[in-house]
PDB file of N, CA and C in Angstrom:
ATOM      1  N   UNK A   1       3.650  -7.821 -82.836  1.00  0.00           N
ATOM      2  CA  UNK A   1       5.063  -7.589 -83.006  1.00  0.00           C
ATOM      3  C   UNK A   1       5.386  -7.825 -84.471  1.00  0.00           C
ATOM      4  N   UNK A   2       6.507  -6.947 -84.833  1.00  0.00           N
ATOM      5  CA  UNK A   2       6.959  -7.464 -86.756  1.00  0.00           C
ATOM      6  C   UNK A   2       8.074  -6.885 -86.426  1.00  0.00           C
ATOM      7  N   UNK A   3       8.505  -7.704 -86.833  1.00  0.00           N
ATOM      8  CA  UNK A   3      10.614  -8.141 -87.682  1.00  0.00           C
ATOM      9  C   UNK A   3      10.412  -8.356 -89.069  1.00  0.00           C
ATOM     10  N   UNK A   4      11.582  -7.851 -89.149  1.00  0.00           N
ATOM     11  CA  UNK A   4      12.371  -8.171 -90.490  1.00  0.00           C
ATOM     12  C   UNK A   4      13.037  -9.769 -90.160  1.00  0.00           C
ATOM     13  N   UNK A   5      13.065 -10.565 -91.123  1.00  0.00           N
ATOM     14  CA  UNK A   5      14.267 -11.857 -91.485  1.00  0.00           C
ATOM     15  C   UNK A   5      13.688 -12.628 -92.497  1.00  0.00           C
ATOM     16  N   UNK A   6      14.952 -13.586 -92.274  1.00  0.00           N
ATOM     17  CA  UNK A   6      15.058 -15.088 -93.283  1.00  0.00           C
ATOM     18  C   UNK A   6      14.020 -16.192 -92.876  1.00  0.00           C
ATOM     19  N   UNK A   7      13.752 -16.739 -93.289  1.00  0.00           N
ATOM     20  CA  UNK A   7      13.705 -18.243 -93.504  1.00  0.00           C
ATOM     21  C   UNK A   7      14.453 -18.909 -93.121  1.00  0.00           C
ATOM     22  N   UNK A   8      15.018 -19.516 -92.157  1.00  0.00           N
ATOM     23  CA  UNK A   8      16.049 -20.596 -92.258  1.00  0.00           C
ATOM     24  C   UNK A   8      15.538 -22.172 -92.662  1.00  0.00           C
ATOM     25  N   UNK A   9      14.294 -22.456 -92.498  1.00  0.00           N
ATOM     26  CA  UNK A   9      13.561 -23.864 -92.593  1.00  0.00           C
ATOM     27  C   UNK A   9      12.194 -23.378 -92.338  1.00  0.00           C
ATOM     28  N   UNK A  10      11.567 -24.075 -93.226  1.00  0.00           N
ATOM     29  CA  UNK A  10      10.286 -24.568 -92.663  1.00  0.00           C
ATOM     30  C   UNK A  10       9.831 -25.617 -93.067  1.00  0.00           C
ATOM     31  N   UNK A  11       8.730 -26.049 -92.499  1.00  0.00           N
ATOM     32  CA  UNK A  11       8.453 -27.458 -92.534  1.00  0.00           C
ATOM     33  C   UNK A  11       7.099 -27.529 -93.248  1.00  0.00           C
ATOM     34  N   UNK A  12       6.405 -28.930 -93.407  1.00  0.00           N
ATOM     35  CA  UNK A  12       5.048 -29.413 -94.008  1.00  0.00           C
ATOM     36  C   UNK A  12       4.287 -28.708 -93.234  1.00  0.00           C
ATOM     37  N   UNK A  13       2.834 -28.829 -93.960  1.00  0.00           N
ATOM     38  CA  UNK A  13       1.876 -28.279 -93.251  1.00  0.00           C
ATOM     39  C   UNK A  13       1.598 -29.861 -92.164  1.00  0.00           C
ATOM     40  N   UNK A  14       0.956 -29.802 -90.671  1.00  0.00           N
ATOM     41  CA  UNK A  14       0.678 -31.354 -90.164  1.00  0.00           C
ATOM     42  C   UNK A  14      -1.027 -30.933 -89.687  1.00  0.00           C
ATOM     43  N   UNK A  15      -1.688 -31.449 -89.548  1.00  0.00           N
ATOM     44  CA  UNK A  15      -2.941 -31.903 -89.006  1.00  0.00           C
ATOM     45  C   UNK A  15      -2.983 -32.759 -88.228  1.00  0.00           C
ATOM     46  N   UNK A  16      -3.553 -32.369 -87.102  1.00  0.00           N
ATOM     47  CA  UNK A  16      -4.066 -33.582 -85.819  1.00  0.00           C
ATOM     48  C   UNK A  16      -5.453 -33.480 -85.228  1.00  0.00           C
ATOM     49  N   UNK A  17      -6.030 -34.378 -84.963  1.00  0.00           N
ATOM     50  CA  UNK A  17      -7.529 -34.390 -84.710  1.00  0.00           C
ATOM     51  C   UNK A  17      -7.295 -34.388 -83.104  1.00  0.00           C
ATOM     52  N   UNK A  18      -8.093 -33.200 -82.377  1.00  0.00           N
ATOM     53  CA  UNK A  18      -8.115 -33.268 -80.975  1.00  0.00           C
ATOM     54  C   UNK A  18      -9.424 -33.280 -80.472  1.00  0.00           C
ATOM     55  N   UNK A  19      -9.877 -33.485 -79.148  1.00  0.00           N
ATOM     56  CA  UNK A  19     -11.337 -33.248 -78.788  1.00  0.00           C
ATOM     57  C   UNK A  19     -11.392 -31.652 -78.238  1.00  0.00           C
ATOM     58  N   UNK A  20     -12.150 -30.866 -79.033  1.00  0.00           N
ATOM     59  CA  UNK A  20     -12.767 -29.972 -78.051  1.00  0.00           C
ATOM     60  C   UNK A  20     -13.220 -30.322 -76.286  1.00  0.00           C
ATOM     61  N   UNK A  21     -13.116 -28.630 -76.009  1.00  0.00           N
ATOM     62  CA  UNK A  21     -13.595 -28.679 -74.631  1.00  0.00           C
ATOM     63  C   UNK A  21     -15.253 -28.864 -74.588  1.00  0.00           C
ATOM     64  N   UNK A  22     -15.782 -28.610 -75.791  1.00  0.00           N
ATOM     65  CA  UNK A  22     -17.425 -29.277 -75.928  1.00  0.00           C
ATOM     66  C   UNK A  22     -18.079 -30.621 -75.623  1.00  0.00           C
ATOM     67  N   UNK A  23     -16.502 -31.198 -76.220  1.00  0.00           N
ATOM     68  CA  UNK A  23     -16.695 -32.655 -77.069  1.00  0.00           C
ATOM     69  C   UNK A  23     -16.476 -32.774 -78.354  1.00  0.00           C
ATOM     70  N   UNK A  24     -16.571 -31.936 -79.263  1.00  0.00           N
ATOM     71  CA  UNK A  24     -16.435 -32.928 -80.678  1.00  0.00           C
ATOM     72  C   UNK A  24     -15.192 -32.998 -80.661  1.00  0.00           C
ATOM     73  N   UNK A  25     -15.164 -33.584 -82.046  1.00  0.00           N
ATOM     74  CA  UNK A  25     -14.327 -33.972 -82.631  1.00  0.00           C
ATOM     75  C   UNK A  25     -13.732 -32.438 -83.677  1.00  0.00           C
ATOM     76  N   UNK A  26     -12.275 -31.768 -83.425  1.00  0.00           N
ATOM     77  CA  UNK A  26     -11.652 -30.784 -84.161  1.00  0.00           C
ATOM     78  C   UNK A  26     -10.468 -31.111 -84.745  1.00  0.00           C
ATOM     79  N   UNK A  27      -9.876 -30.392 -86.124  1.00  0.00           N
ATOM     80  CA  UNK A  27      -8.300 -30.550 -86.483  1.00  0.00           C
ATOM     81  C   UNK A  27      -8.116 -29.392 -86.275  1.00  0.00           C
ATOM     82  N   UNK A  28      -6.489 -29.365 -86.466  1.00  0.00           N
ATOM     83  CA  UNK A  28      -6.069 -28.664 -85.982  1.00  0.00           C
ATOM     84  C   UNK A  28      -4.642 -28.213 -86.860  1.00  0.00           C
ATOM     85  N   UNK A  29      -3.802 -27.582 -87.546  1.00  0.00           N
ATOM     86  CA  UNK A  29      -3.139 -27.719 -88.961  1.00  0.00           C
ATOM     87  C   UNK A  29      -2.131 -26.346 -88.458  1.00  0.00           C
ATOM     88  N   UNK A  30      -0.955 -27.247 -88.292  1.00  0.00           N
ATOM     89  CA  UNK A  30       0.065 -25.635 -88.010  1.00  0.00           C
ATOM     90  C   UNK A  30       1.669 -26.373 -89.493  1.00  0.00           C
ATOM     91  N   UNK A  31       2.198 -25.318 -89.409  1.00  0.00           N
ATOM     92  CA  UNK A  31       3.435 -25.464 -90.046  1.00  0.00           C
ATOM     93  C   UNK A  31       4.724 -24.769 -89.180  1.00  0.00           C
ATOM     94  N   UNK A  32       5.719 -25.253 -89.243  1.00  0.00           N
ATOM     95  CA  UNK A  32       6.960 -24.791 -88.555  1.00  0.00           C
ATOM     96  C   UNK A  32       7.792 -23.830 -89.268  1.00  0.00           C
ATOM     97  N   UNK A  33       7.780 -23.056 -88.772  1.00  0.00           N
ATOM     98  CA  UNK A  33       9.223 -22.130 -89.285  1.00  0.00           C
ATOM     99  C   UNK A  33      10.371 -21.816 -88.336  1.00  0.00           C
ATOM    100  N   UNK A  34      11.660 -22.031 -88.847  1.00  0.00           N
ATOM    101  CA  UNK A  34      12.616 -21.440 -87.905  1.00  0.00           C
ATOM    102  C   UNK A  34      12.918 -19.783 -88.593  1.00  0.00           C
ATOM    103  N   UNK A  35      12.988 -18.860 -88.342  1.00  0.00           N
ATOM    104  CA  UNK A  35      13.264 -17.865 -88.524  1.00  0.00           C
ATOM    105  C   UNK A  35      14.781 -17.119 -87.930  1.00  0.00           C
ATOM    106  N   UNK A  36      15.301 -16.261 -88.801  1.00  0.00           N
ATOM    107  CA  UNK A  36      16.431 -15.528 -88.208  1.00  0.00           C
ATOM    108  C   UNK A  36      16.225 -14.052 -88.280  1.00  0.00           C
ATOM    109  N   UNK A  37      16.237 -13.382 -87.089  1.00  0.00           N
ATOM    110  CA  UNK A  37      16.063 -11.882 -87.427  1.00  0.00           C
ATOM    111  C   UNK A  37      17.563 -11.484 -86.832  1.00  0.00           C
ATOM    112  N   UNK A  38      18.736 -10.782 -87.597  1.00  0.00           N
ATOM    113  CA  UNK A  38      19.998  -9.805 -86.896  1.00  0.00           C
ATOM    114  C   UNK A  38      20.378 -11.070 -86.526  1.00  0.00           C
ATOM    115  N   UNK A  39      21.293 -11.608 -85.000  1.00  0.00           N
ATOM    116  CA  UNK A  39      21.416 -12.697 -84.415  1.00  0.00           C
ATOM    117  C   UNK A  39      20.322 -13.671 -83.926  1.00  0.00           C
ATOM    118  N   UNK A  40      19.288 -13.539 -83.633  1.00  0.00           N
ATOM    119  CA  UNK A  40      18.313 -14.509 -83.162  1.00  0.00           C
ATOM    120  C   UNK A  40      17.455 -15.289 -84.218  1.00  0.00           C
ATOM    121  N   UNK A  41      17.267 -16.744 -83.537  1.00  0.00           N
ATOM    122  CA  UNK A  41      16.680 -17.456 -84.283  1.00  0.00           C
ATOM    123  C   UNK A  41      15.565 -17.880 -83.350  1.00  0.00           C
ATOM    124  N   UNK A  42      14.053 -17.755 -83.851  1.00  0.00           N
ATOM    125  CA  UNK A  42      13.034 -18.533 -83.009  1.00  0.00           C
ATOM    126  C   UNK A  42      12.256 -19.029 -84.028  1.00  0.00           C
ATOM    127  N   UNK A  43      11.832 -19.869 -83.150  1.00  0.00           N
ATOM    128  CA  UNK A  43      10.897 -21.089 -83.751  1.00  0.00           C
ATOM    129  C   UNK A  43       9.102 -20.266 -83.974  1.00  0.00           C
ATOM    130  N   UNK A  44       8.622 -20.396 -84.919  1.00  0.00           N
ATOM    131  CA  UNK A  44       7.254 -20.109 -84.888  1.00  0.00           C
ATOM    132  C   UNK A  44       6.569 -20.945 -85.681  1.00  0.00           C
ATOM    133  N   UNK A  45       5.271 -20.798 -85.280  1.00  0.00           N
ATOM    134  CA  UNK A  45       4.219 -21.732 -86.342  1.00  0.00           C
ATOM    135  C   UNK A  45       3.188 -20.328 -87.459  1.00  0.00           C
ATOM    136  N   UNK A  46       2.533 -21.035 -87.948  1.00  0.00           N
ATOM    137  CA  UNK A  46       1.379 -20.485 -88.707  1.00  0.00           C
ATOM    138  C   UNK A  46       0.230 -21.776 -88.139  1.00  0.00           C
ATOM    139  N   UNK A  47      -0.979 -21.031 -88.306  1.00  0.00           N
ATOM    140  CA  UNK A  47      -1.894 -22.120 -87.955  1.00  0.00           C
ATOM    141  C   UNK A  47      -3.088 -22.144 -88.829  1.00  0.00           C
ATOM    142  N   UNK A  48      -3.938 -22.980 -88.905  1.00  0.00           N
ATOM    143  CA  UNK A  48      -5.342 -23.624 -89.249  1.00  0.00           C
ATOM    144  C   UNK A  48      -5.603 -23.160 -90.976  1.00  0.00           C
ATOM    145  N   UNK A  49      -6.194 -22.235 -91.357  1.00  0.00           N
ATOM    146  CA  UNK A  49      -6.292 -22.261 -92.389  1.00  0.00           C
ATOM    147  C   UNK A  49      -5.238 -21.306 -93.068  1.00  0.00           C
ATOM    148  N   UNK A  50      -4.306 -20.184 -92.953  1.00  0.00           N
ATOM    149  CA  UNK A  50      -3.699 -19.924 -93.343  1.00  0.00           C
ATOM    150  C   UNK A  50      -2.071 -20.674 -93.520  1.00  0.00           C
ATOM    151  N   UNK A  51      -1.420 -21.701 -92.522  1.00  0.00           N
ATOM    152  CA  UNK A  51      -1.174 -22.681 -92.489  1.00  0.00           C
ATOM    153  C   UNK A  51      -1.473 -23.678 -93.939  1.00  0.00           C
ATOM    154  N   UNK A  52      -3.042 -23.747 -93.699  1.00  0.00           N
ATOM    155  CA  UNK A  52      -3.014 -25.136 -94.771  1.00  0.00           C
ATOM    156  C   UNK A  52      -2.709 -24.115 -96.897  1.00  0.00           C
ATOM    157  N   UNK A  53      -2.713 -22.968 -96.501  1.00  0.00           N
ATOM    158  CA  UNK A  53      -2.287 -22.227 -98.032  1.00  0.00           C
ATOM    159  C   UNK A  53      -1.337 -22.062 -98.257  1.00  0.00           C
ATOM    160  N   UNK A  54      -0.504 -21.974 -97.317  1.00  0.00           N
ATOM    161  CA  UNK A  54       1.102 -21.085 -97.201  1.00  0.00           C
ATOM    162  C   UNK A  54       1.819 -22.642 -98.152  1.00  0.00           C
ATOM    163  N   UNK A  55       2.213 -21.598 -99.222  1.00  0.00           N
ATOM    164  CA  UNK A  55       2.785 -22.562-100.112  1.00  0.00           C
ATOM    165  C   UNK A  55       4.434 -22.273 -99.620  1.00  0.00           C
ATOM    166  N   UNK A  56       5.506 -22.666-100.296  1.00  0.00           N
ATOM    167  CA  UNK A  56       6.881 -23.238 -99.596  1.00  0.00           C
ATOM    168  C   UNK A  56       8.083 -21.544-100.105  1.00  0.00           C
ATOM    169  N   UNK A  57       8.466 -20.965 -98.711  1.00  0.00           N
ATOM    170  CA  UNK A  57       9.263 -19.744 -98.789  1.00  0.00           C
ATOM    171  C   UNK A  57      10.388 -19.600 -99.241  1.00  0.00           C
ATOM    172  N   UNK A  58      10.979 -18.622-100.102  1.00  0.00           N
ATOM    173  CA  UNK A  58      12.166 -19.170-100.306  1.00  0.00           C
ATOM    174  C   UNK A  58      13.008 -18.695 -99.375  1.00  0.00           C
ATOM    175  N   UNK A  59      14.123 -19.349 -99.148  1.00  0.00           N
ATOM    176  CA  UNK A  59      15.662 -18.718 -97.929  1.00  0.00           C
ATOM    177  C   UNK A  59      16.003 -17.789 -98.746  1.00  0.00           C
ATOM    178  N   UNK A  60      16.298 -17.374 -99.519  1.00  0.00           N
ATOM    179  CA  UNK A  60      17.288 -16.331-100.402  1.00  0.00           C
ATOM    180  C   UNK A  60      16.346 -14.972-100.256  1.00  0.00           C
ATOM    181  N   UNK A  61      15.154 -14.355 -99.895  1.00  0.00           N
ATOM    182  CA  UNK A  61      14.715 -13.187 -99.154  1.00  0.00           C
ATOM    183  C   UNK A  61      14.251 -12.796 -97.852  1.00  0.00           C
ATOM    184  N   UNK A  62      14.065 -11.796 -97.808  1.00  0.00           N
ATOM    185  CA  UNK A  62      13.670 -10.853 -96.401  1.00  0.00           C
ATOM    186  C   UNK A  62      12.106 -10.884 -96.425  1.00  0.00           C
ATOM    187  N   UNK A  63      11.625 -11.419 -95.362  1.00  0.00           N
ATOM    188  CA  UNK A  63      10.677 -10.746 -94.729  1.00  0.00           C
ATOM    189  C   UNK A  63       9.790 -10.047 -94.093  1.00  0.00           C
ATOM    190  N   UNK A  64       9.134  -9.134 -94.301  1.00  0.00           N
ATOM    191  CA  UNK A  64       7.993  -8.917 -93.168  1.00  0.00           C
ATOM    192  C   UNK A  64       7.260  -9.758 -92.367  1.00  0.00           C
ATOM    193  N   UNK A  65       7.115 -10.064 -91.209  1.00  0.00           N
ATOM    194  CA  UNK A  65       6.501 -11.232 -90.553  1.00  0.00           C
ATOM    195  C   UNK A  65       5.917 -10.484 -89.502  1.00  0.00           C
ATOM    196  N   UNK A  66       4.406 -10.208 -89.498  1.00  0.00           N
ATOM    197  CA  UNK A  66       3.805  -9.889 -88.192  1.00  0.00           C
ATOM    198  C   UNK A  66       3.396 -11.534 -86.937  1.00  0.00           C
ATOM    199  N   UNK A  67       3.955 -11.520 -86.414  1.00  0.00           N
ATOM    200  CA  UNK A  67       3.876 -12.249 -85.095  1.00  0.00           C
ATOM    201  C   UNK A  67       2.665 -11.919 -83.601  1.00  0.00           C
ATOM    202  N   UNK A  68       2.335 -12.915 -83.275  1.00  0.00           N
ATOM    203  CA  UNK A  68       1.372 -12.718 -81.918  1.00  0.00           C
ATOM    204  C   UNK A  68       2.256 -13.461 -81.059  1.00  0.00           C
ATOM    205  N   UNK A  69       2.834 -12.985 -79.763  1.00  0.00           N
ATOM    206  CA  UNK A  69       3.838 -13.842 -78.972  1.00  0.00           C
ATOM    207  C   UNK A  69       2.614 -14.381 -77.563  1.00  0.00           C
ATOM    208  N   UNK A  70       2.536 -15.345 -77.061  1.00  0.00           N
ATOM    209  CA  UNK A  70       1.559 -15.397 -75.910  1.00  0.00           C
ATOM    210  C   UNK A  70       1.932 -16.327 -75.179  1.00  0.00           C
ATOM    211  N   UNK A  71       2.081 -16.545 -74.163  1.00  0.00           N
ATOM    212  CA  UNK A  71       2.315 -17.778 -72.964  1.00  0.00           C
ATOM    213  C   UNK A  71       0.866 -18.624 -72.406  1.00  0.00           C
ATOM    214  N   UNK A  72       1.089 -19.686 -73.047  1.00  0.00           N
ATOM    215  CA  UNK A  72      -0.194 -20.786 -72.502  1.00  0.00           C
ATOM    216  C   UNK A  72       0.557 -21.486 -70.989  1.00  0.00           C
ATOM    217  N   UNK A  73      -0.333 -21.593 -70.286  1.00  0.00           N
ATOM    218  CA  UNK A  73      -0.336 -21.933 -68.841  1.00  0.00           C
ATOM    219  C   UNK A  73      -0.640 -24.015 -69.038  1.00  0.00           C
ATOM    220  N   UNK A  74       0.175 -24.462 -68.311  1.00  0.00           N
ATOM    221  CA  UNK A  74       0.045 -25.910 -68.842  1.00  0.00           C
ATOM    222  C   UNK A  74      -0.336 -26.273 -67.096  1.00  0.00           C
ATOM    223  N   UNK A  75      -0.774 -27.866 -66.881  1.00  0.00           N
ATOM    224  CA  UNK A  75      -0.324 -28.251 -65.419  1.00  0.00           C
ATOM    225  C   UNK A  75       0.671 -29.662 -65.550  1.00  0.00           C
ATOM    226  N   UNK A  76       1.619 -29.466 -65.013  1.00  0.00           N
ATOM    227  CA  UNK A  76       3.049 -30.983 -65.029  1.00  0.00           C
ATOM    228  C   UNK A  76       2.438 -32.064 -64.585  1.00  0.00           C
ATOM    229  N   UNK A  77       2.702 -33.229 -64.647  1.00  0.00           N
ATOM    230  CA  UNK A  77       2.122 -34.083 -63.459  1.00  0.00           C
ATOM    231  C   UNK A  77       2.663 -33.731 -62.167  1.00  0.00           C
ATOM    232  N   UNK A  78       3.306 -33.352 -61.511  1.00  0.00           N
ATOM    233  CA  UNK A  78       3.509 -33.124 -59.946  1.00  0.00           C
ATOM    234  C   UNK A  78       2.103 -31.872 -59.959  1.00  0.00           C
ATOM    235  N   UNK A  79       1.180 -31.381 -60.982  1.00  0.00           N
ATOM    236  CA  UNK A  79       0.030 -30.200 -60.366  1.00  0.00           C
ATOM    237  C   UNK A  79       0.975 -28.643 -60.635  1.00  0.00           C
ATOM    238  N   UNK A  80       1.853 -27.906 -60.960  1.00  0.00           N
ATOM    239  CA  UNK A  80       2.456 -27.348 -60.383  1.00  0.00           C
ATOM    240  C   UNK A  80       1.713 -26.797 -62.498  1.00  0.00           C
ATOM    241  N   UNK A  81       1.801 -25.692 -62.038  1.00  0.00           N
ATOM    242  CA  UNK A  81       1.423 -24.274 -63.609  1.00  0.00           C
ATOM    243  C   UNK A  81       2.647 -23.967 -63.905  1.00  0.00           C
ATOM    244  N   UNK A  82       3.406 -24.168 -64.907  1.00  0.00           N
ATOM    245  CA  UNK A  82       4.021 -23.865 -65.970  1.00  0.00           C
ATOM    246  C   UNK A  82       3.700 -23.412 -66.884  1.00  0.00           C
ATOM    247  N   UNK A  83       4.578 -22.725 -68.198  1.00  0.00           N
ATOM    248  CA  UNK A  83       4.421 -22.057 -69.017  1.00  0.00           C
ATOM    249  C   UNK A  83       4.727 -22.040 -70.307  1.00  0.00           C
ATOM    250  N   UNK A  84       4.527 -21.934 -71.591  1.00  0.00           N
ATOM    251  CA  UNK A  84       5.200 -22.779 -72.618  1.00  0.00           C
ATOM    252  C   UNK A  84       4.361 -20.883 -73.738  1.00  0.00           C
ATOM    253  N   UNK A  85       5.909 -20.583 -73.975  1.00  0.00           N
ATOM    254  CA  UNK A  85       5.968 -19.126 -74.916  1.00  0.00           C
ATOM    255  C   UNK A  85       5.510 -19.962 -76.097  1.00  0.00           C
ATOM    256  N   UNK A  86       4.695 -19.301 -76.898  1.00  0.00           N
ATOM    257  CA  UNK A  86       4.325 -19.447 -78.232  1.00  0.00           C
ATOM    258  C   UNK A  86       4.306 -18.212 -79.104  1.00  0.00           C
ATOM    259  N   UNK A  87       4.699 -18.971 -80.692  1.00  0.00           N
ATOM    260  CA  UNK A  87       5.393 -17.423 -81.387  1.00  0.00           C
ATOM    261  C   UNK A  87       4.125 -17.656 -82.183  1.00  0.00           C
ATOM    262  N   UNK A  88       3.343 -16.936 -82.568  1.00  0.00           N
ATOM    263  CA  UNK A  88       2.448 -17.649 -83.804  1.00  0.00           C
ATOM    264  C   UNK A  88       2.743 -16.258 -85.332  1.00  0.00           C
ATOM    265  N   UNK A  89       2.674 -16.812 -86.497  1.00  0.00           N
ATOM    266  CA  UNK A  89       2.884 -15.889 -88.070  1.00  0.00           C
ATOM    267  C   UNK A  89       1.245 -15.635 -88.164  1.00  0.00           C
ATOM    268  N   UNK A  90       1.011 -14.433 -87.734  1.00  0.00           N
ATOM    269  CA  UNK A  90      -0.251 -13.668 -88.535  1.00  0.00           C
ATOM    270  C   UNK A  90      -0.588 -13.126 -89.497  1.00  0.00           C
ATOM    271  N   UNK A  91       0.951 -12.643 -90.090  1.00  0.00           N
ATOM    272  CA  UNK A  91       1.061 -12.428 -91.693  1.00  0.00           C
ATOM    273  C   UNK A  91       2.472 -12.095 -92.089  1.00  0.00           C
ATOM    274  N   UNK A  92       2.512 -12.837 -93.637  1.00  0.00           N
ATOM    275  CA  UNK A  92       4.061 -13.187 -93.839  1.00  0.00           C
ATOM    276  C   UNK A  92       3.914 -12.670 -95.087  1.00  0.00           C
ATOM    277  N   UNK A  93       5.202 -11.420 -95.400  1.00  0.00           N
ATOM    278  CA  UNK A  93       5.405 -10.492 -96.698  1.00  0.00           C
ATOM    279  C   UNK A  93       6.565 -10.735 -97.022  1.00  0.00           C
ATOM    280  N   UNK A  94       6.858 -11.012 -98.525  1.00  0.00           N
ATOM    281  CA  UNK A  94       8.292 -10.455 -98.861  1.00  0.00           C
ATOM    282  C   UNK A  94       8.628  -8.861 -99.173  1.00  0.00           C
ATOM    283  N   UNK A  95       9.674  -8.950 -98.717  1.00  0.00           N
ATOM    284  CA  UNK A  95       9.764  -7.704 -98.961  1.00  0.00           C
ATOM    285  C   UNK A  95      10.627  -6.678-100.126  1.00  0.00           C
TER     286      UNK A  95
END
């Protein structure tokens, strides 16, 4: 998917160390953006190594932003599959 918008915020790059489903030991490195395209505002990340480059955007232009939208399947504690939308930035242009 790609929109046009702003910047409204974004945030630091963060790193967290999780265990793989192998076992080791992995990080893991996303950054936050709130975005505005027309009326809507959604939340997206960038992740791992493009994440740890993305130096700081300015609000005052337009973007190109190609997006991957995907729903990860979680389980609650009551057992029950839920769903949690994720926006992820695959590549971010000014325009």
């Amino acid at each position: 998917m790609e929109i046009i918008c702003r910047v409204k915020d974004q945030g630091a790059c963060q790193e967290r160390e999780y265990t793989a489903q192998n076992g080791n030991k992995e990080t893991f490195a996303s950054m936050p953006f709130l975005l505005e395209s027309g009326g809507d505002t959604m939340y997206a990340e960038m992740i791992q190594e493009q994440a740890r480059k993305q130096g700081q955007l300015s609000k005052d232009y337009y973007y190109k932003v190609q997006l991957q939208l995907a729903a990860r399947p979680w389980q609650d504690q009551q057992g029950s599959t839920r769903y949690e939308n994720r926006i992820t930035i695959t590549k971010i242009a000014v325009l």
